[in-house]
Every structure is written in C-alpha cells, then in structure tokens.
Protein backbone atom coordinates (compact mmCIF):
# COMPACT_ATOMS: atom_id res chain seq x y z
CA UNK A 1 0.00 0.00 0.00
CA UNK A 2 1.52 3.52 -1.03
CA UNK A 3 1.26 6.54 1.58
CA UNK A 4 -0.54 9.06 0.33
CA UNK A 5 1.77 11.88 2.18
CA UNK A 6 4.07 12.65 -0.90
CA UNK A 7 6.80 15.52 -1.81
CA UNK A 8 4.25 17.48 -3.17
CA UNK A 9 1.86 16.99 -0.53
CA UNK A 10 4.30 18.23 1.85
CA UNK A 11 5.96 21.05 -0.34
CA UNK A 12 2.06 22.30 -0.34
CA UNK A 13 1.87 22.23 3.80
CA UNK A 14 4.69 24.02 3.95
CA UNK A 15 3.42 26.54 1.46
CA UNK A 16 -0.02 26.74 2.94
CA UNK A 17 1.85 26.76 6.86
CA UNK A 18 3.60 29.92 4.87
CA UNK A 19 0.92 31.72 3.44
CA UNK A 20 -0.80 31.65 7.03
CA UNK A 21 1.42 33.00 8.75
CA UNK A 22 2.35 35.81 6.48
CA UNK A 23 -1.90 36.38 6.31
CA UNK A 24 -1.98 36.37 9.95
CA UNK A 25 1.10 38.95 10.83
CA UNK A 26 -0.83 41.21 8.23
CA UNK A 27 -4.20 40.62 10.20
CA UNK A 28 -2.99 41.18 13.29
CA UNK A 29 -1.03 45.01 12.22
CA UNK A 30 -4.51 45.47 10.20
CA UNK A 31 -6.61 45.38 13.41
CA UNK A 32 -3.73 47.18 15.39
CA UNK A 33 -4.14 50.16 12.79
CA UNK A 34 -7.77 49.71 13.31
CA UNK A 35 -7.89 49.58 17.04
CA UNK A 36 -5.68 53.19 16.78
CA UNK A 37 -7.83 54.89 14.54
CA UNK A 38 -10.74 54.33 16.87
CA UNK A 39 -9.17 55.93 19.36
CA UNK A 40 -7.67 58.76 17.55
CA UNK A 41 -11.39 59.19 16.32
CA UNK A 42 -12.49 58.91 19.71
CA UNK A 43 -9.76 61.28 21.19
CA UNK A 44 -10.60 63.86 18.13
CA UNK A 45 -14.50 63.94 19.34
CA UNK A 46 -13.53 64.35 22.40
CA UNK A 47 -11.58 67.37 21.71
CA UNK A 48 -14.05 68.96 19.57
CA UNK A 49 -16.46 68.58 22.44
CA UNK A 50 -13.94 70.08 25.14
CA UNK A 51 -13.49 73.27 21.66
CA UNK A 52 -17.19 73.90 21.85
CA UNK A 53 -17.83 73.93 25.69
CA UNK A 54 -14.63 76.84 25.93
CA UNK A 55 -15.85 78.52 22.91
CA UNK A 56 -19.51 78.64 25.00
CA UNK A 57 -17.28 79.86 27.90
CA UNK A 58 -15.81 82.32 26.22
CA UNK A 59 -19.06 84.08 25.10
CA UNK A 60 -20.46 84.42 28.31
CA UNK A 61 -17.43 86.07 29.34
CA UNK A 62 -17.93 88.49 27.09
CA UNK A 63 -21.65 88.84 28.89
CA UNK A 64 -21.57 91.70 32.23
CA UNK A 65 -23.79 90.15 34.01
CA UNK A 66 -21.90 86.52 34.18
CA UNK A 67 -18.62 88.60 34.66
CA UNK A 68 -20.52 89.76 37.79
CA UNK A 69 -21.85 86.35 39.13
CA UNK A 70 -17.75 85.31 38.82
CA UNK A 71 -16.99 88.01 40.88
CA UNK A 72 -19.38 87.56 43.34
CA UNK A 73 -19.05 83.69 43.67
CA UNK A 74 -14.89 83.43 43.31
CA UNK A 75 -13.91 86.36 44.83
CA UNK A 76 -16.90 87.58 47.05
CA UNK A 77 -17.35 90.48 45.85
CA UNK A 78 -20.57 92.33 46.28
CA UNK A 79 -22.41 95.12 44.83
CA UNK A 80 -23.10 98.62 46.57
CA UNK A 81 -26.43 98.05 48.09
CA UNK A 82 -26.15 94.59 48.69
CA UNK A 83 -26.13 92.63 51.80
CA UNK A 84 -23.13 90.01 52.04
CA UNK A 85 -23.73 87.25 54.15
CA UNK A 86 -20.81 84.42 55.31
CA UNK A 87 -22.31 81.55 56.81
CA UNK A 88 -19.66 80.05 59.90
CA UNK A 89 -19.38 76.65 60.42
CA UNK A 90 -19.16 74.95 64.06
CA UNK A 91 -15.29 75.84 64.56
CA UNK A 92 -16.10 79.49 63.86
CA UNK A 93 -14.33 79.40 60.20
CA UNK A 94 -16.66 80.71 57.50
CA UNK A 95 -17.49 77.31 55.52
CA UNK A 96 -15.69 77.30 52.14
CA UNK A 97 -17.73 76.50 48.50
CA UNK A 98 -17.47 72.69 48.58
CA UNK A 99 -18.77 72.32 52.72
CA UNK A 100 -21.93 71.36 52.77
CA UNK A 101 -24.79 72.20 55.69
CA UNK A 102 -26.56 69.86 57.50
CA UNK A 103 -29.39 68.00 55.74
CA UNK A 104 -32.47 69.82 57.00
CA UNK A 105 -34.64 66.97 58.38
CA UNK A 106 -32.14 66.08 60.86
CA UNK A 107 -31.92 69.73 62.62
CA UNK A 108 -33.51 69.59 65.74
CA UNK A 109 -36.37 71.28 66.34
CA UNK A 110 -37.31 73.58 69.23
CA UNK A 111 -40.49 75.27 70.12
CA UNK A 112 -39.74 78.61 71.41
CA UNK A 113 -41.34 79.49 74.66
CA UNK A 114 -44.57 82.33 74.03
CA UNK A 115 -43.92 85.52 74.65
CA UNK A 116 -46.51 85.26 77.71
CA UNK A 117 -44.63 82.55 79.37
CA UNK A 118 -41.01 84.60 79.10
CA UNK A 119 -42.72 87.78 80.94
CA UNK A 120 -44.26 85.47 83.56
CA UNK A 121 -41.30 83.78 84.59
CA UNK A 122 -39.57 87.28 84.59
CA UNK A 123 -42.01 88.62 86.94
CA UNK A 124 -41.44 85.30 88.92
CA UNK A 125 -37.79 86.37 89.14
CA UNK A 126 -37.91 89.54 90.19
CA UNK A 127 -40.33 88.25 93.22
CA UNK A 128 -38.27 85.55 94.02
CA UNK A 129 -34.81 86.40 93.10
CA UNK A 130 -31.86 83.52 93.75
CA UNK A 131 -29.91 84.27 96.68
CA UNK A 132 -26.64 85.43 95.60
CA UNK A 133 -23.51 83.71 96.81
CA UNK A 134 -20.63 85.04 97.66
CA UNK A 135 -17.49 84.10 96.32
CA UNK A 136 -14.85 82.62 98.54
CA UNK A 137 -11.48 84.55 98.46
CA UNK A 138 -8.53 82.36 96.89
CA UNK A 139 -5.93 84.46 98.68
CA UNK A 140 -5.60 87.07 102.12
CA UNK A 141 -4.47 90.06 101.82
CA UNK A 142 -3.55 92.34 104.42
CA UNK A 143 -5.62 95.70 104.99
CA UNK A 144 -4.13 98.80 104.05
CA UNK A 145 -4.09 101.60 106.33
C-alpha cells in the first residue's frame, strides 16, 4: 500500500503553513491600525467637544452680568447696596464652597417658649430672686491703712 503523504503533498503544507502566517502577521497590524484609529477618532470627538464647551465659555465672558456672578461667587465680591452674608461653620471658620450644611430633616427642632410665658417667669424672678452667693477669696491680703 503507497502513503498518500508525498513531496508534493508536503511542499504544499509548507506553502499553505507559509501563506498563514504571512496572512496572519498582516491581520494582526490590520486590526492594530484599526484599534488606533478608533481611538484617535475617539480622542478627536472628544476634543471637539472640550473646543465647543470653551468657545460657549468664552461668550459668556464676554456677557456683564456673568462677569458679575464670577466676581461675586470666586472672589466675594458684592455690589453697593447689597447685603453680604458668610455663613460660619461649628469651629467658627466661614465654611468654604465645597462644605456642605446639615441636611435639614435632621436639625432639631425647638419650640420657642410664648412671649406670655417669658414675661411670667420674669415677673417670677424679680419676686423671688436667687440668693446670691458670695465668692470665697482664693488668697488674704492684708488691709491697708
């Protein structure tokens, strides 16, 4: 029985086994290109987007009234006439732009006393005051002549 694996059948493999390879290397720097030209696409729209938002800057710039909101809110700057407020935090520093105040359902609330009550328990006072006490002396000093 003859094999049927022959010169020629192997001179073709190692053709074929050629021919793939050389295909493949040329896929493979194909899809590189590919892959970079997404992202040079991607990076160029991304650009153009970060263009148009400065360009929309720019023109309000150009607008007084926005000039004078920048003022205000970078620098603190207020108008004559108006009333500046600064809004102190706990430690008794005024709280900067990115603080944040406490979530109003969690404040405590307290009913102040009527206005009826406050003069009553005045009146009570001054009836009743609290003994005073005196205050002990830390040190003795000697009378002066």
């Amino acid at each position: 029985m003859r094999s049927r694996f022959t010169g020629r059948m192997a001179i073709l493999m190692v053709v074929l086994a050629v021919l793939v390879v050389s295909y493949a290397s040329s896929m493979r720097a194909y899809l590189e290109q590919r892959h970079h030209i997404a992202s040079l696409k991607a990076e160029i729209v991304s650009s153009q987007s970060d263009i148009d938002r400065l360009r929309t800057e720019k023109k309000r710039w150009k607008d007084p009234a926005y000039v004078e909101t920048q003022a205000k809110l970078r620098f603190g700057w207020v108008m004559p006439g108006d009333t500046a407020y600064q809004v102190i935090g706990k430690d008794g520093k005024p709280l900067e732009d990115s603080d944040r105040l406490a979530d109003a359902d969690t404040v405590v609330r307290t009913t102040p006393k009527p206005w009826w009550s406050k003069e009553y328990d005045s009146l009570q006072q001054a009836d009743h005051p609290p003994a005073a006490t005196p205050t002990p002396a830390t040190t003795i000093r000697p009378q002066s002549k």
